[in-house]
PDB file of N, CA and C in Angstrom:
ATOM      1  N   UNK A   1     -21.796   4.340  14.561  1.00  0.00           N
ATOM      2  CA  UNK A   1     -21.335   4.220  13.186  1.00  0.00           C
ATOM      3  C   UNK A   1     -19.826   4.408  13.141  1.00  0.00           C
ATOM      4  N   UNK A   2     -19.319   3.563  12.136  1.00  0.00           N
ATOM      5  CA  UNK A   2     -17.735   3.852  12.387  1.00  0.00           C
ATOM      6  C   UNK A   2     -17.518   4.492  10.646  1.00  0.00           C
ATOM      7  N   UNK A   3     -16.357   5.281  10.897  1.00  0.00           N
ATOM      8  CA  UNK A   3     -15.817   5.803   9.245  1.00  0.00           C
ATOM      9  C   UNK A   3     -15.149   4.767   9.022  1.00  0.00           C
ATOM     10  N   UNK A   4     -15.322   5.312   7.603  1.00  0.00           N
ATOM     11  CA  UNK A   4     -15.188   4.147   6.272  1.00  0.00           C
ATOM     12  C   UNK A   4     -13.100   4.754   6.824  1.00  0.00           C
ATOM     13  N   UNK A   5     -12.668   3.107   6.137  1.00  0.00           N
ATOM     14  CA  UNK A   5     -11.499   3.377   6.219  1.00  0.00           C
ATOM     15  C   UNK A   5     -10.795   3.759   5.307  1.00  0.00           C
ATOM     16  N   UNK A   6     -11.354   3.872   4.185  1.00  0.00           N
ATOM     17  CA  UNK A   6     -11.217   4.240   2.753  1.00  0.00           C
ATOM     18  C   UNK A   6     -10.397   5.781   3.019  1.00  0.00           C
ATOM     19  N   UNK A   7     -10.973   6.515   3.904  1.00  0.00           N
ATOM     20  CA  UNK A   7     -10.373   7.776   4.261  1.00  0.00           C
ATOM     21  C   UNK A   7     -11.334   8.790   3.660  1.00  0.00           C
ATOM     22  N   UNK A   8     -12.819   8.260   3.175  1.00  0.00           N
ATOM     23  CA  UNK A   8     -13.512   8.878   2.268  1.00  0.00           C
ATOM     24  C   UNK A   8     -14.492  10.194   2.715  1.00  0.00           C
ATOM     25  N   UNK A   9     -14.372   9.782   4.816  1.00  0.00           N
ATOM     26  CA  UNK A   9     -15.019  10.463   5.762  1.00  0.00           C
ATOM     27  C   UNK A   9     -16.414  10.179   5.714  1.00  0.00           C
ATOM     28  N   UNK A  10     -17.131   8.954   4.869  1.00  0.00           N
ATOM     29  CA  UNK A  10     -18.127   8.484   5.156  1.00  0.00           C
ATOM     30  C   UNK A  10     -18.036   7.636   6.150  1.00  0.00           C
ATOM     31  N   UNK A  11     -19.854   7.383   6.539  1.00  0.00           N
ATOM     32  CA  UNK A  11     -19.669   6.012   7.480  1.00  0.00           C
ATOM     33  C   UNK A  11     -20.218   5.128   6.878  1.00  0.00           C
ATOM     34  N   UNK A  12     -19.805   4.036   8.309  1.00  0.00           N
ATOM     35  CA  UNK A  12     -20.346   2.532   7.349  1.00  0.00           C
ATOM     36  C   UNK A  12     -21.105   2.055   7.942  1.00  0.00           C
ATOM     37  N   UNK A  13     -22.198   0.998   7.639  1.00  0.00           N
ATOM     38  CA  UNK A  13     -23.351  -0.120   8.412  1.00  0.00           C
ATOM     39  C   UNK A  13     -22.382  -0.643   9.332  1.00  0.00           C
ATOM     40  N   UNK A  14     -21.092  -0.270   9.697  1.00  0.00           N
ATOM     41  CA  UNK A  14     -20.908  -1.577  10.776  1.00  0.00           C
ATOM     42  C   UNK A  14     -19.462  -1.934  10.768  1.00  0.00           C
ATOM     43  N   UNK A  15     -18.929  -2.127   8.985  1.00  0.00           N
ATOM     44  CA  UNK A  15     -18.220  -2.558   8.800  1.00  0.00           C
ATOM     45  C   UNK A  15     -16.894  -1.869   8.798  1.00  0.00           C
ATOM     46  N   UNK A  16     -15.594  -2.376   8.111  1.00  0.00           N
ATOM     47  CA  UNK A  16     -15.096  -1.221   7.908  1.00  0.00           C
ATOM     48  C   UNK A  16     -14.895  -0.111   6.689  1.00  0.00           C
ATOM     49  N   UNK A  17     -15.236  -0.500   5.525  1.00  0.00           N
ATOM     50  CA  UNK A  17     -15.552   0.295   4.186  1.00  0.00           C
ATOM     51  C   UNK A  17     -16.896   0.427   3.992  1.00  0.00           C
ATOM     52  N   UNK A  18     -17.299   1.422   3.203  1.00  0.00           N
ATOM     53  CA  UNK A  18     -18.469   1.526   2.488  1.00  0.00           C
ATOM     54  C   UNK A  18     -18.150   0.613   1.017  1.00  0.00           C
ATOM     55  N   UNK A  19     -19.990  -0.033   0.843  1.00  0.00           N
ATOM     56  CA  UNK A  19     -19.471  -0.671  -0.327  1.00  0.00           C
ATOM     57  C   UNK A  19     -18.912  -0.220  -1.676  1.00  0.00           C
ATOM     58  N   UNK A  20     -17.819  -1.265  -1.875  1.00  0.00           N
ATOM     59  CA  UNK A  20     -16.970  -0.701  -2.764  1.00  0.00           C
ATOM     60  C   UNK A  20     -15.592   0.418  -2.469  1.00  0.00           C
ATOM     61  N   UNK A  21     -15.541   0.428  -1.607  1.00  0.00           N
ATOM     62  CA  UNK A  21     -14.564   1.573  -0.920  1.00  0.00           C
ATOM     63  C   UNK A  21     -13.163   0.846  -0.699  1.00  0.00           C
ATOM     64  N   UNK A  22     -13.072  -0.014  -0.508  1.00  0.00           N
ATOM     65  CA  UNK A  22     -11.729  -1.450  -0.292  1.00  0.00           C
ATOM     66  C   UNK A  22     -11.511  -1.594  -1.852  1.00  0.00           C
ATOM     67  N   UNK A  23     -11.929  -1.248  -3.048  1.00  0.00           N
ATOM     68  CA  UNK A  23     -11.725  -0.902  -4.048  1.00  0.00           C
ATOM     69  C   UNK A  23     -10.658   0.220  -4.165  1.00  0.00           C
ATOM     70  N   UNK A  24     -11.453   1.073  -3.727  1.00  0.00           N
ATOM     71  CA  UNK A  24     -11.021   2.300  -3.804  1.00  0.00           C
ATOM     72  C   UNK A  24      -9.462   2.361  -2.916  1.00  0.00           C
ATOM     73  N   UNK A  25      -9.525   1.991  -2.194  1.00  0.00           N
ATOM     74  CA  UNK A  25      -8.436   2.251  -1.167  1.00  0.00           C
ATOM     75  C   UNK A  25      -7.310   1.776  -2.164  1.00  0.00           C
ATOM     76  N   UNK A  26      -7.619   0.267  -2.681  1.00  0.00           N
ATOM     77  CA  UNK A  26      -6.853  -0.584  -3.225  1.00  0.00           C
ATOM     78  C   UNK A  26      -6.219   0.440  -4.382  1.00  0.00           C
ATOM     79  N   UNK A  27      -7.178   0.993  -4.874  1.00  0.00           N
ATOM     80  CA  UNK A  27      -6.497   1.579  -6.358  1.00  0.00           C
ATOM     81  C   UNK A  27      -5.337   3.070  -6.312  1.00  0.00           C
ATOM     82  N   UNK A  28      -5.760   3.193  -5.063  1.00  0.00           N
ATOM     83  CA  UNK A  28      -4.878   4.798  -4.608  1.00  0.00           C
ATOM     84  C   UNK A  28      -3.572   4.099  -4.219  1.00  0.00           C
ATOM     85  N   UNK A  29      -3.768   2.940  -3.262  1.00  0.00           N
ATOM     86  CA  UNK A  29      -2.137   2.744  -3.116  1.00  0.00           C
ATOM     87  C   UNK A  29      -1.578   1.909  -4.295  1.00  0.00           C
ATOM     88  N   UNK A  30      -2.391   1.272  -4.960  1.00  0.00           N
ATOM     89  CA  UNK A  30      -1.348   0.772  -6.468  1.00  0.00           C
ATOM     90  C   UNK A  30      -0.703   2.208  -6.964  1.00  0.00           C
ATOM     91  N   UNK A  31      -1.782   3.239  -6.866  1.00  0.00           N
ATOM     92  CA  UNK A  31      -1.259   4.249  -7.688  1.00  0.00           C
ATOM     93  C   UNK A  31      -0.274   5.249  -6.834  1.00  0.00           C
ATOM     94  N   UNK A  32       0.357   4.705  -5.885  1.00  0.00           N
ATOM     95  CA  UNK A  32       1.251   5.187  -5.184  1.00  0.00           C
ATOM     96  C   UNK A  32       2.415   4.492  -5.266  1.00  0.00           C
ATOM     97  N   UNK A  33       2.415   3.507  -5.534  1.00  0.00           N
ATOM     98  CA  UNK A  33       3.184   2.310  -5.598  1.00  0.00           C
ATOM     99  C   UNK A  33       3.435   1.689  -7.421  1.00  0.00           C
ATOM    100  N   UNK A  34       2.705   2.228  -8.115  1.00  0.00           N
ATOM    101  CA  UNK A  34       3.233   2.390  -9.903  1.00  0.00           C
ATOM    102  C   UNK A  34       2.346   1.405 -10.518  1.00  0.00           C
ATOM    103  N   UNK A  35       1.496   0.289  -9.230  1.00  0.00           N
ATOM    104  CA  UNK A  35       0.783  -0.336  -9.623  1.00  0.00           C
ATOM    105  C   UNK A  35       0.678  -1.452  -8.746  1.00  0.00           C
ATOM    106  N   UNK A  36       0.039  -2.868  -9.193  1.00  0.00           N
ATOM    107  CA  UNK A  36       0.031  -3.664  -7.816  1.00  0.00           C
ATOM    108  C   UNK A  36       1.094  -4.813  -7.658  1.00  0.00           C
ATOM    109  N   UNK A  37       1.654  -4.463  -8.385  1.00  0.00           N
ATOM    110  CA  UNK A  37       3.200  -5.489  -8.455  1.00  0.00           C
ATOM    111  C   UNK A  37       4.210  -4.635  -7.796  1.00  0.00           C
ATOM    112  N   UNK A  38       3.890  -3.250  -7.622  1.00  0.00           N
ATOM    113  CA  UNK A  38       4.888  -2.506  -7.218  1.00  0.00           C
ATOM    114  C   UNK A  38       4.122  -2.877  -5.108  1.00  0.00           C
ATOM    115  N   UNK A  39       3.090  -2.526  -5.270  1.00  0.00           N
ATOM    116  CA  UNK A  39       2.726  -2.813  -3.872  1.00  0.00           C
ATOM    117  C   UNK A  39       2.876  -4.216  -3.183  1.00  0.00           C
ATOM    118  N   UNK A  40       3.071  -5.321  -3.900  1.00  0.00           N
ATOM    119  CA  UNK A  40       3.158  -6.550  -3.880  1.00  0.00           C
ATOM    120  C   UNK A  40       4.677  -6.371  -3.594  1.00  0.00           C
ATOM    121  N   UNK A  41       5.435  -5.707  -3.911  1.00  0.00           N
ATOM    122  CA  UNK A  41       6.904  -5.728  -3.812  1.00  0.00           C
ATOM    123  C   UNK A  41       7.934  -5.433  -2.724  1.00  0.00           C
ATOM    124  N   UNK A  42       6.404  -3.841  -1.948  1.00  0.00           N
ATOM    125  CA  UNK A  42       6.447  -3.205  -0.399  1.00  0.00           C
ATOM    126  C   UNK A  42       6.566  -4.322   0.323  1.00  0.00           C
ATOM    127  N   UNK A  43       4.984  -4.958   0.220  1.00  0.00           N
ATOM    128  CA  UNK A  43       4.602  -5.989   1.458  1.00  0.00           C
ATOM    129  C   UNK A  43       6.099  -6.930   1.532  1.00  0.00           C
ATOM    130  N   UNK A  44       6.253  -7.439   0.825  1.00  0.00           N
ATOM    131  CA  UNK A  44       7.235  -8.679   0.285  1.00  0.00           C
ATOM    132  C   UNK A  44       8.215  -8.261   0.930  1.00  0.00           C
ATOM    133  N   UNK A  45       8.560  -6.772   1.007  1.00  0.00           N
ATOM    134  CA  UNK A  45      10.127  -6.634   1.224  1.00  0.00           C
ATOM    135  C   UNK A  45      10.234  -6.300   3.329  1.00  0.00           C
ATOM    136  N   UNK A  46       8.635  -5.725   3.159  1.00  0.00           N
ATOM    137  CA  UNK A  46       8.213  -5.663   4.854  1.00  0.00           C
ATOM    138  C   UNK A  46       8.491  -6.632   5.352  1.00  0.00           C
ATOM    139  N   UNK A  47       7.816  -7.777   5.116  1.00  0.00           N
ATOM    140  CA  UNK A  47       7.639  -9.234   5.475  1.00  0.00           C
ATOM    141  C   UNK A  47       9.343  -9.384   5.866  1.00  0.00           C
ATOM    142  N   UNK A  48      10.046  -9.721   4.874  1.00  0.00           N
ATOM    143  CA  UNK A  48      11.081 -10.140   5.313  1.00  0.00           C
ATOM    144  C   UNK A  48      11.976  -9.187   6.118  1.00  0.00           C
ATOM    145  N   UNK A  49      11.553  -7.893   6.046  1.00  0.00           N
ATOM    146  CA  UNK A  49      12.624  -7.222   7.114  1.00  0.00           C
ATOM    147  C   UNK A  49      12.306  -7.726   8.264  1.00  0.00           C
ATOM    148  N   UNK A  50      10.714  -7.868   8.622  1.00  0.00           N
ATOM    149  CA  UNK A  50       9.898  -7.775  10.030  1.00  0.00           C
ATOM    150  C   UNK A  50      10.744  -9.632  10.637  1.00  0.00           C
ATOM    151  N   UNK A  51      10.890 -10.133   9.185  1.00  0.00           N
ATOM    152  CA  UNK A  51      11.227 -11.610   9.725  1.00  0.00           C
ATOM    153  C   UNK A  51      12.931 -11.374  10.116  1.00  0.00           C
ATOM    154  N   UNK A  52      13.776 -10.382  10.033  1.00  0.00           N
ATOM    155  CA  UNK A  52      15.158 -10.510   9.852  1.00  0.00           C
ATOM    156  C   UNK A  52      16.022 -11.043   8.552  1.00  0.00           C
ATOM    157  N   UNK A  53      15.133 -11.277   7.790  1.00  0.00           N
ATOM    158  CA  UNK A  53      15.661 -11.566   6.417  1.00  0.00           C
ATOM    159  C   UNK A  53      16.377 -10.477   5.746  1.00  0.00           C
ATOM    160  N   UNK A  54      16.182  -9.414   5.870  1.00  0.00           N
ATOM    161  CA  UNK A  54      16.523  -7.784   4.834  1.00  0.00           C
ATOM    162  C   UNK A  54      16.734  -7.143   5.779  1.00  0.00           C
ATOM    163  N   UNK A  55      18.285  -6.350   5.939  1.00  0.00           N
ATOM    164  CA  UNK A  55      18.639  -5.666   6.729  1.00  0.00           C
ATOM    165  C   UNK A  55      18.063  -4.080   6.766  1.00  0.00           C
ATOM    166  N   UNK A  56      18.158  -3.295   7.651  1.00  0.00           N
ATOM    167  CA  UNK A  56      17.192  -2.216   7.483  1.00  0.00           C
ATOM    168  C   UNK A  56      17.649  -1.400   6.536  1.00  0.00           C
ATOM    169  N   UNK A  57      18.939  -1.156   6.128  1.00  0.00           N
ATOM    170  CA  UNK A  57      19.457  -0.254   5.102  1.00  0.00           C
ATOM    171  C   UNK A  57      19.023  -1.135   3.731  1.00  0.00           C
ATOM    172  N   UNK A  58      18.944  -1.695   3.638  1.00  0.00           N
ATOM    173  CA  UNK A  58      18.443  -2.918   2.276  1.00  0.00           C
ATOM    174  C   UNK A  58      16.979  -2.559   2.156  1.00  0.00           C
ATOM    175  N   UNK A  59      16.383  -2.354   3.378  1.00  0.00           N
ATOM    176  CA  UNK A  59      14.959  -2.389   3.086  1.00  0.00           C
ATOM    177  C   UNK A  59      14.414  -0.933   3.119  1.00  0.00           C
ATOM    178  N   UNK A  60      15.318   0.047   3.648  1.00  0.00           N
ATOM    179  CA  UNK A  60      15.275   1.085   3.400  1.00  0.00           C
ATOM    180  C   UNK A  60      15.500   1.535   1.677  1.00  0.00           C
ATOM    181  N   UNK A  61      16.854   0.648   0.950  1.00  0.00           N
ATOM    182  CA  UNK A  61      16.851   0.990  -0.186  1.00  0.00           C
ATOM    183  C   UNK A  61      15.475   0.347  -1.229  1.00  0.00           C
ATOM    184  N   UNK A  62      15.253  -0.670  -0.741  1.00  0.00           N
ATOM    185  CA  UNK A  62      14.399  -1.320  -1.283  1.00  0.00           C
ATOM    186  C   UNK A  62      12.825  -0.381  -1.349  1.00  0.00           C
ATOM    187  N   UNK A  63      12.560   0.234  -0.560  1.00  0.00           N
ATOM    188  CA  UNK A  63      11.136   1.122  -0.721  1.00  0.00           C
ATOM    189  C   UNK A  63      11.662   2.159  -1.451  1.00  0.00           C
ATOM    190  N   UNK A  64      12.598   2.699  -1.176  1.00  0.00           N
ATOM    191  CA  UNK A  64      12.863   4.083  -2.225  1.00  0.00           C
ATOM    192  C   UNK A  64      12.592   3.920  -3.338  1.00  0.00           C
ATOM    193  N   UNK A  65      13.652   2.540  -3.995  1.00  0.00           N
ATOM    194  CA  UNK A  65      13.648   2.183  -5.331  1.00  0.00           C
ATOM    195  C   UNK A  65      11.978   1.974  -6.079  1.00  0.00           C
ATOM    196  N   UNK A  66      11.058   1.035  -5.130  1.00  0.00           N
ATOM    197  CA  UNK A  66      10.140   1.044  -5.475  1.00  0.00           C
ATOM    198  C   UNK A  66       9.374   2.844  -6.076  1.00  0.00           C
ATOM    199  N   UNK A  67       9.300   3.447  -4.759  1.00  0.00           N
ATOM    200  CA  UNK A  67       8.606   4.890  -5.268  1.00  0.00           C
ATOM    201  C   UNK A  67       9.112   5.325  -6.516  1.00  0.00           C
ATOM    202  N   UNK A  68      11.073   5.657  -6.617  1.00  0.00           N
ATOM    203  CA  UNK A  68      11.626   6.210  -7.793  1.00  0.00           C
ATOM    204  C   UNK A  68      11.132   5.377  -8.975  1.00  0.00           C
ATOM    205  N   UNK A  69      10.621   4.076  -9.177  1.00  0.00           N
ATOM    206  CA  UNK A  69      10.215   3.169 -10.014  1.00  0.00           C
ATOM    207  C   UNK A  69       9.068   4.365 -10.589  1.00  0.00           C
ATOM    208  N   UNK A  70       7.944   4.091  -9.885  1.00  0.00           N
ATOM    209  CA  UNK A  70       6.732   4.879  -9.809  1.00  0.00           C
ATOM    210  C   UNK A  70       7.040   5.910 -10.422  1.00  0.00           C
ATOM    211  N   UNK A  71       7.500   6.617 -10.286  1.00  0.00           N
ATOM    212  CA  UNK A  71       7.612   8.256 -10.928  1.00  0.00           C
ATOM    213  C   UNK A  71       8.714   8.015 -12.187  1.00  0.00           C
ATOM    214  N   UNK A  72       9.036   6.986 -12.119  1.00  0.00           N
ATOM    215  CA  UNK A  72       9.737   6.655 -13.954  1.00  0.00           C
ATOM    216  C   UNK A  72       8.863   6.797 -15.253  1.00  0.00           C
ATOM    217  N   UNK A  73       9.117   7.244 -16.470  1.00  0.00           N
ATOM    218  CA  UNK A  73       8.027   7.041 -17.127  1.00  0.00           C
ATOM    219  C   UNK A  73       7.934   5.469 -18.026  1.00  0.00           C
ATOM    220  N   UNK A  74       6.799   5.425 -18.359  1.00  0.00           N
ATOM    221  CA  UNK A  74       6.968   4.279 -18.905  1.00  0.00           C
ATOM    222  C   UNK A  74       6.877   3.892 -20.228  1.00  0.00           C
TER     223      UNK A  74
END
């Protein structure tokens, strides 16, 4: 049996979540990230560092800004 990757310390039939748990995962890092445009914004800015597009201090500023976003009120 393998654990759920959810981090939930259950296991799974096989796979890698318990059902519904890839839900779950999903909704903790929106809510780490201010929501899923904010996580959409991580990947986006990964992508292009990993490609050489965004220099590392750029992409360094670029995740901060995202978190300080997050903890803004709204």
């Amino acid at each position: 049996m393998k654990s759920c990757e959810c981090g939930c310390g259950e296991y799974t039939a096989g796979g890698k979540f318990r059902p519904g748990h890839d839900q779950k995962l999903r909704s903790r890092l929106e809510a780490k990230t201010g929501d899923l445009l904010g996580m959409r914004n991580l990947v986006e800015s990964a992508f292009a560092y990993s490609q050489g597009q965004m220099s590392e201090s750029d992409f360094l500023s670029h995740v901060r800004s995202v978190f300080a976003q997050q903890h803004t009120p709204r």
